[in-house]
Each structure stands twice: as structure tokens, then as C-alpha cells.
N, C-alpha and C. Protein backbone atom coordinates (compact mmCIF):
# COMPACT_ATOMS: atom_id res chain seq x y z
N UNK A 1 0.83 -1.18 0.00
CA UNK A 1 0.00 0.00 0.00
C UNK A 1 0.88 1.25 0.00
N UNK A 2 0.57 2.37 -0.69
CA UNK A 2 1.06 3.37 -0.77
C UNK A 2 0.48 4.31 -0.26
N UNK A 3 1.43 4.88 0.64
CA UNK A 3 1.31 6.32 1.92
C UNK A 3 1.43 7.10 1.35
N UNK A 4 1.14 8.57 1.60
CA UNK A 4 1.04 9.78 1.12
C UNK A 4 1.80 10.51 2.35
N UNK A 5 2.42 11.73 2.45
CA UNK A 5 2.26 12.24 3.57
C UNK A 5 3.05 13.63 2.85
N UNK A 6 2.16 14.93 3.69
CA UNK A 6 2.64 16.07 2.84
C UNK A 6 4.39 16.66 3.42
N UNK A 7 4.95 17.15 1.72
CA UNK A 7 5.83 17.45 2.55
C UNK A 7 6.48 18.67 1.83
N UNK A 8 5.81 19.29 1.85
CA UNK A 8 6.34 20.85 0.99
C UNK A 8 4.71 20.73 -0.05
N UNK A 9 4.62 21.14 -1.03
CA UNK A 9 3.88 21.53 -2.11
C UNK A 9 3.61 20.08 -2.51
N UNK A 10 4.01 19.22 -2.28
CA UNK A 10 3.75 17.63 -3.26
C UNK A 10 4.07 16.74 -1.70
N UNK A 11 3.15 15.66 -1.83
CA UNK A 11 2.91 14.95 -0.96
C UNK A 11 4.11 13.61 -1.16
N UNK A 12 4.90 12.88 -0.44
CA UNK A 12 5.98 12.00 0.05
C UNK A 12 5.59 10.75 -0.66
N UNK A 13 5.60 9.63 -1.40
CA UNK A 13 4.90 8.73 -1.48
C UNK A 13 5.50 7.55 -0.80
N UNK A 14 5.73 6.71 0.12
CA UNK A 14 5.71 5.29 0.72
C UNK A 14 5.33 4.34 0.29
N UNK A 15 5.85 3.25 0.18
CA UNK A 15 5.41 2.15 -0.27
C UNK A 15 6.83 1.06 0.13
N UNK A 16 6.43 0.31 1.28
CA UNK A 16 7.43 -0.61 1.54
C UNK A 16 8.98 -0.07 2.10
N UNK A 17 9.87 -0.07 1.34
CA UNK A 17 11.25 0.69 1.69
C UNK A 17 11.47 1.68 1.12
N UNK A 18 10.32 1.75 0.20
CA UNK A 18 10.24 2.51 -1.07
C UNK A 18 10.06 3.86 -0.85
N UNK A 19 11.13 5.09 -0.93
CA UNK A 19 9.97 6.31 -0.32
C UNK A 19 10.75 7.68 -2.15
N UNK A 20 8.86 8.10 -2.11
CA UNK A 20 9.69 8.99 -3.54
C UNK A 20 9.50 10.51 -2.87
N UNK A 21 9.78 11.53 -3.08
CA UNK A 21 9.62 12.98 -2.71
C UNK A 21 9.78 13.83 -3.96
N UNK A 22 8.27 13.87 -4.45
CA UNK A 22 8.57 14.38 -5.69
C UNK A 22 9.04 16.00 -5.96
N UNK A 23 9.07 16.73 -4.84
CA UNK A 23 9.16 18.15 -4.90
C UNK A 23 10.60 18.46 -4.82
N UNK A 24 11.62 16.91 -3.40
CA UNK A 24 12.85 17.41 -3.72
C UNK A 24 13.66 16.36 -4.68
N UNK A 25 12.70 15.92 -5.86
CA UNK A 25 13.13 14.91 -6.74
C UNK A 25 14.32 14.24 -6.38
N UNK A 26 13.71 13.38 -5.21
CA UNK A 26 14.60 12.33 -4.54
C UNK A 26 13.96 10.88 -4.32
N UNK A 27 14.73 9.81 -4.55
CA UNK A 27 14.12 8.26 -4.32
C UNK A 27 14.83 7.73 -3.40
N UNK A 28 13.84 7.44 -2.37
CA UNK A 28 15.24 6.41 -1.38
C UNK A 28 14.68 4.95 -1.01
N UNK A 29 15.20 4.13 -1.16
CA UNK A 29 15.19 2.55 -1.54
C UNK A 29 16.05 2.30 -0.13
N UNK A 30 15.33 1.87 1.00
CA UNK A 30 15.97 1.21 1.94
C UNK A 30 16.58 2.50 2.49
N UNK A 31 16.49 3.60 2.39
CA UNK A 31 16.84 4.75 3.14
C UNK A 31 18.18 5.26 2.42
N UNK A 32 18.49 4.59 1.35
CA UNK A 32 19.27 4.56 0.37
C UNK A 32 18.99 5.69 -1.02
N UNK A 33 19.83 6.65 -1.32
CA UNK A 33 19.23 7.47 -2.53
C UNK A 33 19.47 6.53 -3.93
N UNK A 34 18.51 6.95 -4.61
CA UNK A 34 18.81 6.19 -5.92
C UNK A 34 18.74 6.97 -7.27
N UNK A 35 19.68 7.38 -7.70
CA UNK A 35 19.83 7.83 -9.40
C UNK A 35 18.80 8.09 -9.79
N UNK A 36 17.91 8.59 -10.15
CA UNK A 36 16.86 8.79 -11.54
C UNK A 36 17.05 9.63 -12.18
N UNK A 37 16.65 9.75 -13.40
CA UNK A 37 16.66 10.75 -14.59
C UNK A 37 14.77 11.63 -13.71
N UNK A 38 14.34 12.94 -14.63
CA UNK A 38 13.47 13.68 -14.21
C UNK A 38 12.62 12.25 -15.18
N UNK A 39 12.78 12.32 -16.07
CA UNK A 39 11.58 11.12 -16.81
C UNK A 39 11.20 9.82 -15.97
N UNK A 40 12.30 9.35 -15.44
CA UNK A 40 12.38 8.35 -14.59
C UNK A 40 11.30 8.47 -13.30
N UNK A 41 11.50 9.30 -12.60
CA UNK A 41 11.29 9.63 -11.61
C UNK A 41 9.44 10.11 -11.80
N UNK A 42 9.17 10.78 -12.95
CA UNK A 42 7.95 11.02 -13.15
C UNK A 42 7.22 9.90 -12.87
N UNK A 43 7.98 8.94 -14.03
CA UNK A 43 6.73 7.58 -14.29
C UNK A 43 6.86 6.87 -13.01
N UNK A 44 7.67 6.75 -12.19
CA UNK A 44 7.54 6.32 -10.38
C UNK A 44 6.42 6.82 -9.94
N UNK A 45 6.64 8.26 -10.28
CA UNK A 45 5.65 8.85 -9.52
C UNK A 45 4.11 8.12 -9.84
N UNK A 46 4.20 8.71 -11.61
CA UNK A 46 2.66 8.22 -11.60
C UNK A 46 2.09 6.44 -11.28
N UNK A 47 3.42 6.16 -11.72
CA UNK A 47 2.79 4.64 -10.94
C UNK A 47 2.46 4.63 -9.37
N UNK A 48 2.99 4.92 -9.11
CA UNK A 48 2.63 5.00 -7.16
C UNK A 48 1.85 5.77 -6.89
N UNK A 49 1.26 6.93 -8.02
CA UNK A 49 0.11 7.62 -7.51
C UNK A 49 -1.39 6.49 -7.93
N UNK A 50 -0.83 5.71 -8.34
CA UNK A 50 -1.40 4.53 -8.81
C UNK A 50 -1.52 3.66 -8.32
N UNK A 51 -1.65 3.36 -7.13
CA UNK A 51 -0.91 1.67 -6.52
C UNK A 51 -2.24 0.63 -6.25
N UNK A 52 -1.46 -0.43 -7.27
CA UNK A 52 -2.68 -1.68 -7.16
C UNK A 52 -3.56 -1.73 -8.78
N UNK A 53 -3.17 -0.75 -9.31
CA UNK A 53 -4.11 -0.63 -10.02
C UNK A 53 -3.26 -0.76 -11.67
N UNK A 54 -3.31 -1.56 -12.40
CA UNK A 54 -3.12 -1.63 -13.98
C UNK A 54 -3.40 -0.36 -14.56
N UNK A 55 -1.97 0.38 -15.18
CA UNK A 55 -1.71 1.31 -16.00
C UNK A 55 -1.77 1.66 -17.24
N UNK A 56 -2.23 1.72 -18.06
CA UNK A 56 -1.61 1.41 -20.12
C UNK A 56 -0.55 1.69 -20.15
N UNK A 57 -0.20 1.95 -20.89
CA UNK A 57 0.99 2.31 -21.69
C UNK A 57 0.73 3.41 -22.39
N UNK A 58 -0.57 3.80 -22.62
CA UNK A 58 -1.06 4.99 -23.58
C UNK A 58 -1.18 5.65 -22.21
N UNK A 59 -1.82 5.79 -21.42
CA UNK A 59 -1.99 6.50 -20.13
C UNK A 59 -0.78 7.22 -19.42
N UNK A 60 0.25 6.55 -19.55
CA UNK A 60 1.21 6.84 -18.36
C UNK A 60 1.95 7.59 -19.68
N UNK A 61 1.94 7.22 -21.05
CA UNK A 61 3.03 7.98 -21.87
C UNK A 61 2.15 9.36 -22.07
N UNK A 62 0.89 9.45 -21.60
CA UNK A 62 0.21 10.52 -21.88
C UNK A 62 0.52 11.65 -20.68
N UNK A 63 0.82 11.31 -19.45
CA UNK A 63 0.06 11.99 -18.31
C UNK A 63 2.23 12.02 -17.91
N UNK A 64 2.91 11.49 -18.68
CA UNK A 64 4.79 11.74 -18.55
C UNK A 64 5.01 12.07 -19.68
N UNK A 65 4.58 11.99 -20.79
CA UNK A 65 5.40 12.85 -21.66
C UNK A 65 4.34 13.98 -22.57
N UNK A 66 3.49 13.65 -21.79
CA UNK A 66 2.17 15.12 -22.43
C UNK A 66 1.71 14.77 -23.91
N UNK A 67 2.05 13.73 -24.50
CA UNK A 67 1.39 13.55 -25.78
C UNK A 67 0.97 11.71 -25.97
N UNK A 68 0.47 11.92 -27.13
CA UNK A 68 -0.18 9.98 -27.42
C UNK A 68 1.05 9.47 -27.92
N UNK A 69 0.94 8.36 -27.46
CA UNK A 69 1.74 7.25 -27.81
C UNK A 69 2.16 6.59 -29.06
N UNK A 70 2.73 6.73 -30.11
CA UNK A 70 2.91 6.24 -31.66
C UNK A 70 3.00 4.78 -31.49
N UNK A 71 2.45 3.87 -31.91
CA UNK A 71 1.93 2.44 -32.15
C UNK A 71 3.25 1.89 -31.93
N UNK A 72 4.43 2.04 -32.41
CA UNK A 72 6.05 1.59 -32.19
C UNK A 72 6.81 2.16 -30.95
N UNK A 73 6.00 3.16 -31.10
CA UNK A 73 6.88 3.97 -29.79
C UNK A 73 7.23 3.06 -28.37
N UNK A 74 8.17 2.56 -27.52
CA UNK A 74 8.39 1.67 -26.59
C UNK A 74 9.25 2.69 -25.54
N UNK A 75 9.14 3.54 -25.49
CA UNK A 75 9.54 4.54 -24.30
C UNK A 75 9.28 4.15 -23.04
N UNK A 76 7.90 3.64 -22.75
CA UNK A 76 7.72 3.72 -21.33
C UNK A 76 7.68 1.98 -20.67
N UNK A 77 8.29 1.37 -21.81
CA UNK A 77 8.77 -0.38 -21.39
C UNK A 77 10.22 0.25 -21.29
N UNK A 78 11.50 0.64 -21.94
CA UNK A 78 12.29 1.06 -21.87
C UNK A 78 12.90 1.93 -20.67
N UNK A 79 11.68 2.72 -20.18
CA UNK A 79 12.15 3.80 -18.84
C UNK A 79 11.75 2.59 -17.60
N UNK A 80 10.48 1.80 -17.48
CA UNK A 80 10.26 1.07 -16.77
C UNK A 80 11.71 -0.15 -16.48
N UNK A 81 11.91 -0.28 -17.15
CA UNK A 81 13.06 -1.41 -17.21
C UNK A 81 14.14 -0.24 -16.62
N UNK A 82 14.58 -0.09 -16.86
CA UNK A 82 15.30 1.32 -16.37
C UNK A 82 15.46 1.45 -14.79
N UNK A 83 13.88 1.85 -14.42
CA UNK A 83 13.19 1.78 -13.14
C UNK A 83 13.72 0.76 -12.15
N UNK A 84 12.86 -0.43 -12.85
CA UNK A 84 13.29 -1.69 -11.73
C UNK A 84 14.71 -2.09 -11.81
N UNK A 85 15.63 -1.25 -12.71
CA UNK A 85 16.94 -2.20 -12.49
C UNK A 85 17.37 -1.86 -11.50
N UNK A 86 17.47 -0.19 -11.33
CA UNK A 86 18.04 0.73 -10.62
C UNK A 86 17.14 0.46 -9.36
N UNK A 87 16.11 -0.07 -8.95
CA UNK A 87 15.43 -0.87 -7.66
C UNK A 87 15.62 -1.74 -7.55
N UNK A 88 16.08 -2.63 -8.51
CA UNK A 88 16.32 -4.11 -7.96
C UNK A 88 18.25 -3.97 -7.63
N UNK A 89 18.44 -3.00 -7.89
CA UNK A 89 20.56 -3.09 -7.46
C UNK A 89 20.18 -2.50 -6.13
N UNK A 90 19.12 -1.84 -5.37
CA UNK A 90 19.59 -1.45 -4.14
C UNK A 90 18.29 -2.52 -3.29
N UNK A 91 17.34 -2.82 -4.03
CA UNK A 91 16.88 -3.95 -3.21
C UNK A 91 15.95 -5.08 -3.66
N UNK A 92 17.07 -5.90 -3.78
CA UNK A 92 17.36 -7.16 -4.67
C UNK A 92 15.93 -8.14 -4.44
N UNK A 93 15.41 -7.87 -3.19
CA UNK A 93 14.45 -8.86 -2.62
C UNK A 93 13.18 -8.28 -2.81
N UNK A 94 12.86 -7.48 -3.40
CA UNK A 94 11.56 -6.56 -3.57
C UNK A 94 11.22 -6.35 -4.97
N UNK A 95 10.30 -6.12 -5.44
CA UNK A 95 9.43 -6.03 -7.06
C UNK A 95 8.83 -4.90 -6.34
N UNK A 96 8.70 -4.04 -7.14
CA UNK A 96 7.75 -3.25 -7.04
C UNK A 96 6.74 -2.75 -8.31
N UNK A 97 7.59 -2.77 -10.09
CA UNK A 97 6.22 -2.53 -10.88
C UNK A 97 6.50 -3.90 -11.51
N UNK A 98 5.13 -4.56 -11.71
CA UNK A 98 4.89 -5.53 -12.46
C UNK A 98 3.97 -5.16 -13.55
N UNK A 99 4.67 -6.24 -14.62
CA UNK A 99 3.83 -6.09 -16.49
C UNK A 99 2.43 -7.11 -16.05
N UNK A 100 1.48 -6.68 -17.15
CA UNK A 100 0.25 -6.81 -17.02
C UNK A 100 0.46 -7.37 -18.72
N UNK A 101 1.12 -8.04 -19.34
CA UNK A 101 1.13 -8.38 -20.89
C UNK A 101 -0.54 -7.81 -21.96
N UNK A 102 0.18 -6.52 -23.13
CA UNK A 102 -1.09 -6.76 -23.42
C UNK A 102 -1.83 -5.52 -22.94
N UNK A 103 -1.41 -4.81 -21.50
CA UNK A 103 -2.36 -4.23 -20.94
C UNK A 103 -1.62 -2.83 -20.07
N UNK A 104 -0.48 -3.36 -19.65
CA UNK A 104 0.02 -2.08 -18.67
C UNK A 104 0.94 -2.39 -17.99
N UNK A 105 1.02 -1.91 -16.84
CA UNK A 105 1.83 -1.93 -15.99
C UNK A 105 1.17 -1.84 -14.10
N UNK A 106 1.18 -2.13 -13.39
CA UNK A 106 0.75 -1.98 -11.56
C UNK A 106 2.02 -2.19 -10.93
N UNK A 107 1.74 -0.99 -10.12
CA UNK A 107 2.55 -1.28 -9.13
C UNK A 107 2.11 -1.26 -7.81
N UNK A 108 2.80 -2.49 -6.88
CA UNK A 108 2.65 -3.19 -6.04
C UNK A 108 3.92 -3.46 -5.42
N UNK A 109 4.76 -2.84 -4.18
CA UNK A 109 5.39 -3.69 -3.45
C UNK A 109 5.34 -5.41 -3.55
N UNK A 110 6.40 -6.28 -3.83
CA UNK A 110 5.82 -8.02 -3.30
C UNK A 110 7.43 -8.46 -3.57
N UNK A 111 6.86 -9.32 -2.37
CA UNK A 111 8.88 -9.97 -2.61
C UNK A 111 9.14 -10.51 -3.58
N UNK A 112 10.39 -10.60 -3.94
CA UNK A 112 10.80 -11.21 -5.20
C UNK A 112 10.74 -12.66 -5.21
N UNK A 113 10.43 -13.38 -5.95
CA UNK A 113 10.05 -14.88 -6.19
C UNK A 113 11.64 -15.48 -6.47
């Protein structure tokens, strides 16, 4: 489940070890900072403003990069992968966005299998 809690102009998001702060565009993984690009860090965001819930791919490239999605276009499988690598090098035992084949993306805290 994903926490909210305000902390300047944009609210903190929580989730597991997981904490994002989108105002001082910072990610900390286990209390740990983690690298993101501003693109990166968006689509975190909107996934976790999301949590539990199946994303498109047309949706999230709409609402992070402000326009529709071109039928080839693979930007936001590309930034996602991106995402979980740079979460799975600081915490190896945790998933946090899972593919929906076909359909999207959710994210969900769940240990790694």
C-alpha cells in the first residue's frame, strides 16, 4: 500500500522501503538514494500515484510525456526497465512494478520470487 504524507507543495509517497519525494526529486530505496533521470522519476511517480491498479501504456506515456503514444513507440517499457533495475541493485528482494502483458503496468510492493 502506498502512503502519502505532505511534505512541501507535493505529498511524500511510501510504499514498503520505497519512499519517492517528488518536490525534492529524490528516491530512497531502503533509506538509500537512488539515481533517476526527471523522466524516470515522473513515471515512479505516476505509478505509485497509482498503486494496485493496472496502467496502459497509452496513459502513463500521456500523463509523462504530455502527448499519445505512436503504435512503435516503446519509451515507457524502456524507462520502466530502467526503473526496476536501478530498484532491484539497491533492493534485490523486492518487485515493485509488475507487467500486465497486453495491458500495462501496476505497481505493487511483493517480494521477489
Amino acid at each position: 500500500m502506498v502512503q502519502a504524507a505532505q511534505n512541501g507543495s507535493e505529498p511524500v509517497l511510501r510504499a514498503a522501503e520505497l519512499e519517492l519525494r517528488p518536490a525534492e526529486f529524490l528516491v530512497l530505496a531502503g533509506g538509500r538514494p537512488v539515481a533517476m533521470t526527471a523522466r524516470e522519476l515522473d513515471l515512479l511517480t505516476e505509478l505509485m500515484r497509482r498503486p494496485d491498479r493496472i496502467v496502459s501504456r497509452d496513459e502513463l506515456y500521456r500523463v509523462v510525456w504530455g502527448d499519445f503514444r505512436r503504435k512503435s513507440d516503446r519509451s515507457v517499457d524502456v524507462y520502466v526497465g530502467r526503473i526496476r533495475h536501478k530498484l532491484w541493485q539497491v533492493l534485490p528482494e523486492r518487485r515493485f512494478i509488475h507487467t500486465h502483458f497486453g495491458f500495462g503496468y501496476r505497481f505493487k510492493p511483493e517480494p521477489s520470487s
